[in-house]
C-alpha atoms as a PDB file:
ATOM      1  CA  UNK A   1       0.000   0.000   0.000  1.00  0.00           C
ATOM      2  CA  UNK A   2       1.359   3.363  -0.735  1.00  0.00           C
ATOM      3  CA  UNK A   3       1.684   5.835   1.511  1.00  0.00           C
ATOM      4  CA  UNK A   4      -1.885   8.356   1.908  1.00  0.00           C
ATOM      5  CA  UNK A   5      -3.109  11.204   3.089  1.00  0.00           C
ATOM      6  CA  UNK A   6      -6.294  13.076   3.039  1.00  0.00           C
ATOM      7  CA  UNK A   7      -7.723  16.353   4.448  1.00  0.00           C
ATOM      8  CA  UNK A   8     -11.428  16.797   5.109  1.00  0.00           C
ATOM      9  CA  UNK A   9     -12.751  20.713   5.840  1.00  0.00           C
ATOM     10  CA  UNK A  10     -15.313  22.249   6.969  1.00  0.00           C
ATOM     11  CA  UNK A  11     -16.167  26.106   6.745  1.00  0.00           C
ATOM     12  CA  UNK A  12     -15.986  27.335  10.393  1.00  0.00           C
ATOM     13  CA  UNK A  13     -15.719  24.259  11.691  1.00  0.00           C
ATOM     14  CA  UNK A  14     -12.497  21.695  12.485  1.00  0.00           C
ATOM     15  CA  UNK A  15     -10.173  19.807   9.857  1.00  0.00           C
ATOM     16  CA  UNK A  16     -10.031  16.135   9.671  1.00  0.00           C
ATOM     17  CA  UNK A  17      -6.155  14.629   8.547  1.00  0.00           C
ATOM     18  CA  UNK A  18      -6.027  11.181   8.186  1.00  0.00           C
ATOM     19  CA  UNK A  19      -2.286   9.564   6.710  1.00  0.00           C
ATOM     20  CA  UNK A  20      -1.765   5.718   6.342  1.00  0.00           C
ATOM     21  CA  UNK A  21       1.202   3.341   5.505  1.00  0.00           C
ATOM     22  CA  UNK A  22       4.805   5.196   5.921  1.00  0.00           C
ATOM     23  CA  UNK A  23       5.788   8.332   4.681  1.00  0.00           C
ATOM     24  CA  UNK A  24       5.812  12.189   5.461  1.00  0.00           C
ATOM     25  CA  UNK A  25       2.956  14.415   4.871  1.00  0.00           C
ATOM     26  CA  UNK A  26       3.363  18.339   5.411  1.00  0.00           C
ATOM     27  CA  UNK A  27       0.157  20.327   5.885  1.00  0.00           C
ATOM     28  CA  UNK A  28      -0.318  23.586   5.356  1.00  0.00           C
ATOM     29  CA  UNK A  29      -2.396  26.687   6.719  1.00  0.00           C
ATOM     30  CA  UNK A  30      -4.044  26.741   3.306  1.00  0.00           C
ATOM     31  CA  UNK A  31      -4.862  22.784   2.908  1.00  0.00           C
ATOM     32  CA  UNK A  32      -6.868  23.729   6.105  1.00  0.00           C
ATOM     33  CA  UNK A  33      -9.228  25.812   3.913  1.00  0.00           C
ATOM     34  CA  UNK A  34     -12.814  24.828   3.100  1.00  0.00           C
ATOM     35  CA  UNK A  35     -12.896  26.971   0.154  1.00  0.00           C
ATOM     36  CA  UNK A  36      -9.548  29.069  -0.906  1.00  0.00           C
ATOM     37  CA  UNK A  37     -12.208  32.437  -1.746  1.00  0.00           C
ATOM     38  CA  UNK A  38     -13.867  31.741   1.605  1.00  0.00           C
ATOM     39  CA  UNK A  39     -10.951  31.654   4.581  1.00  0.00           C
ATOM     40  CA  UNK A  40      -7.384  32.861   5.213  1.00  0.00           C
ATOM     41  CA  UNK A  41      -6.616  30.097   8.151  1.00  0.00           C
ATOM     42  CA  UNK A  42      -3.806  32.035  10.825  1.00  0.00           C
ATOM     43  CA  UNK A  43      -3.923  29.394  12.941  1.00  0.00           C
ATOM     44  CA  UNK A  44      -4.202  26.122  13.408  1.00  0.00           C
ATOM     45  CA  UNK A  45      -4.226  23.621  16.842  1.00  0.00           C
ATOM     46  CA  UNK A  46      -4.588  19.744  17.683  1.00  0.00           C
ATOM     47  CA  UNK A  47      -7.840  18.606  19.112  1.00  0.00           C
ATOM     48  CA  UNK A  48      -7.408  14.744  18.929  1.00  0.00           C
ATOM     49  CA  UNK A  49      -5.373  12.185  17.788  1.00  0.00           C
ATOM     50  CA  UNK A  50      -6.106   8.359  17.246  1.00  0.00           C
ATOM     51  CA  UNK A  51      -3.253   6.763  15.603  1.00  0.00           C
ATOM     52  CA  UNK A  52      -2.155   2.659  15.680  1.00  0.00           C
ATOM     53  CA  UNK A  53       1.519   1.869  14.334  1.00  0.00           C
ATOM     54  CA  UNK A  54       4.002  -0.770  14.742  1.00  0.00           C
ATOM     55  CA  UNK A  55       6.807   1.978  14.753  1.00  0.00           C
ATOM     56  CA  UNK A  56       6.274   5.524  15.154  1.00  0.00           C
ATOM     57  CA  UNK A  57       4.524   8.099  14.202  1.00  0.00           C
ATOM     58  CA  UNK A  58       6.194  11.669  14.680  1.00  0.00           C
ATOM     59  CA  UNK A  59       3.969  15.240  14.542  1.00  0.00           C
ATOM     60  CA  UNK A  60       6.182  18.543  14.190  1.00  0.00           C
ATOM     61  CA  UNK A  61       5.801  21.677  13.713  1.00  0.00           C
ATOM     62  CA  UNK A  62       8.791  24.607  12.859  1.00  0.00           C
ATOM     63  CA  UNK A  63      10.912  21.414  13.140  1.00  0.00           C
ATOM     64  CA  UNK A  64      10.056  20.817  16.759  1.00  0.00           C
ATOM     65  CA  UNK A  65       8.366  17.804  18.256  1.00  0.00           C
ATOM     66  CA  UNK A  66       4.766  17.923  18.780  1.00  0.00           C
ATOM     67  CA  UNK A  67       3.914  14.251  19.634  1.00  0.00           C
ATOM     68  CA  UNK A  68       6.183  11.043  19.132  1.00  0.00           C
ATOM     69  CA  UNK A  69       3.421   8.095  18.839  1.00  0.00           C
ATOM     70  CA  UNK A  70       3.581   4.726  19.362  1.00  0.00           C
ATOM     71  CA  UNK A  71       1.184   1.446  19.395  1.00  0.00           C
ATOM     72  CA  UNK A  72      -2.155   2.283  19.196  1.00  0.00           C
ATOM     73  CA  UNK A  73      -3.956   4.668  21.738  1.00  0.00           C
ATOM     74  CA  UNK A  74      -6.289   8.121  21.260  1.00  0.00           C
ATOM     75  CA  UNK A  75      -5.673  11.569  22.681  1.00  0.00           C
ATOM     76  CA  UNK A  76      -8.800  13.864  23.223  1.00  0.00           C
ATOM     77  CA  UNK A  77      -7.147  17.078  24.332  1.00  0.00           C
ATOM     78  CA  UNK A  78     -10.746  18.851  23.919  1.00  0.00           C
ATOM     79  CA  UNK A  79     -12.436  16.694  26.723  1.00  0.00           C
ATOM     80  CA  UNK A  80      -9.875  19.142  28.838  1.00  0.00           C
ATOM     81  CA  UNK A  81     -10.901  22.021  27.425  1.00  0.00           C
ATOM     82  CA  UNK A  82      -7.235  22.224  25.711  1.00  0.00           C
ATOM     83  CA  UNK A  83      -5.253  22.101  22.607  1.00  0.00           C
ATOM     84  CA  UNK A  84      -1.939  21.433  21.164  1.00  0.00           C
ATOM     85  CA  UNK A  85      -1.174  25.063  19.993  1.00  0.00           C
ATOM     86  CA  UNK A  86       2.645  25.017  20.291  1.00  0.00           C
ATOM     87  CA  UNK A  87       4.177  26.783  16.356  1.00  0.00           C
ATOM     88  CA  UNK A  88       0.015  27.010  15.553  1.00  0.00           C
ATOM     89  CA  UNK A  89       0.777  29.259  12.984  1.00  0.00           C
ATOM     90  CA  UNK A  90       3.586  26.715  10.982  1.00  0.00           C
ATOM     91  CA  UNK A  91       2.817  23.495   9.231  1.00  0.00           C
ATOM     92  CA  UNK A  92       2.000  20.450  10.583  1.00  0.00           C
ATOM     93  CA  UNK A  93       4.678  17.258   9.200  1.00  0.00           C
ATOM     94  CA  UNK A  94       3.414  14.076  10.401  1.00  0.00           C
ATOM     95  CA  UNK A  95       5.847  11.228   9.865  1.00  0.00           C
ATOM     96  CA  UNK A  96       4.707   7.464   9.934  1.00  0.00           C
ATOM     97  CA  UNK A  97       7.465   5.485  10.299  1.00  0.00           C
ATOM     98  CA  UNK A  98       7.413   1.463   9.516  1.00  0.00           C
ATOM     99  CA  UNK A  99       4.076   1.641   9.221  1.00  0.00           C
ATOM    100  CA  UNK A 100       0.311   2.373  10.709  1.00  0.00           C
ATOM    101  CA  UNK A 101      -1.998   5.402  10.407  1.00  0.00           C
ATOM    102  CA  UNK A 102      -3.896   8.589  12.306  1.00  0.00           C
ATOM    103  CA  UNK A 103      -6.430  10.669  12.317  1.00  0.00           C
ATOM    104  CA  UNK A 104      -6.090  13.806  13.701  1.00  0.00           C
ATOM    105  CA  UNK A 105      -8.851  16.534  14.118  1.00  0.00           C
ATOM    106  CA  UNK A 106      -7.463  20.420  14.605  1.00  0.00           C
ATOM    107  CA  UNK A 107      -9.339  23.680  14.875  1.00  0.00           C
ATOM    108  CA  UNK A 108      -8.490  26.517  13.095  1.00  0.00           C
ATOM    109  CA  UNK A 109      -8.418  30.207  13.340  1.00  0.00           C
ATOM    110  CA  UNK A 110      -9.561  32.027  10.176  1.00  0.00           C
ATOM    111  CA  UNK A 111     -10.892  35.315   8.380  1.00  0.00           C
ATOM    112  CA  UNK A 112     -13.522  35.145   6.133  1.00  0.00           C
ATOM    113  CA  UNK A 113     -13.859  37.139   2.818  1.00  0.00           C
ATOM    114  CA  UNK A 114     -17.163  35.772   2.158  1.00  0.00           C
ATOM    115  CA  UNK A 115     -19.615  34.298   4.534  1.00  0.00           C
ATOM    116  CA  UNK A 116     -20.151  31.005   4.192  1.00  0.00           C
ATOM    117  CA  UNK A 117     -23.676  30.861   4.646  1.00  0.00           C
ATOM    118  CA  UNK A 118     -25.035  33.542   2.448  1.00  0.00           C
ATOM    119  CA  UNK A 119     -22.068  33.551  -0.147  1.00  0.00           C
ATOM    120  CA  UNK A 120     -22.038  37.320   0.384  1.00  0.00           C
ATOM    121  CA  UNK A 121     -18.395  39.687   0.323  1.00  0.00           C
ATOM    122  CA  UNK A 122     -18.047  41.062   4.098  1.00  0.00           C
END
C-alpha cells in the first residue's frame, strides 16, 4: 500500500487529517481551507489524535516535536478544554514510520472574505 493522506474541511468548523502506511505528509495553513475564496486560516491547533503503528509516528511543527506516537492509543485534548497550539501558525509534518496510520482533528483560526452561509463579500 502506498503511503496516503487526506484532508477533510469544513467552513468554520475543524479539519479532519487522516495519513496511512509510511511516509511524510506536510500540511499547510491553506490545505486547512474549506474553500480558498472563503478563509485565510492564521492558525491552526490539535484537538485529537487516534493513531495505531508498529513503529512511530512523529507530529512537528517549525521542526520541533509535537507528539512522538507509538502502538495504538487516542488523545482527546478537547475533553480538557485544551489544545496542542505550540508553532500554531507553521505546518503540521506528520511522519509514519514502519508503518500504521492517524487521524487527527485540529481547529483553526480564520478570516472570512465571504460568509459562508449567504455567499455574500463582508
Amino acid at each position: 500500500m502506498a503511503f496516503q493522506s487526506e484532508i477533510i474541511n469544513s467552513v468554520k468548523g475543524p479539519s479532519i487529517i487522516r495519513v496511512a502506511d509510511v511516509g511524510t505528509a506536510t500540511i499547510a495553513l491553506v490545505d486547512l481551507r474549506a474553500s480558498p475564496n472563503t478563509e485565510t486560516i492564521s492558525n491552526a491547533s490539535i484537538k485529537r489524535v487516534t493513531w495505531s503503528t508498529n513503529g512511530n509516528i512523529q507530529i512537528t511543527r517549525n521542526s520541533i516535536p509535537i507528539l512522538m506516537l507509538h502502538n495504538a492509543g487516542e488523545m482527546r485534548f478537547d475533553d480538557f478544554g485544551y489544545s496542542l497550539a505550540n508553532n500554531s501558525n507553521q505546518s503540521i509534518v506528520i511522519t509514519v514510520n514502519t508503518g500504521g496510520s492517524l487521524v487527527m482533528e485540529v481547529s483553526k483560526t480564520a478570516t472570512y472574505n465571504v460568509d459562508p452561509y449567504t455567499g455574500q463579500t463582508v
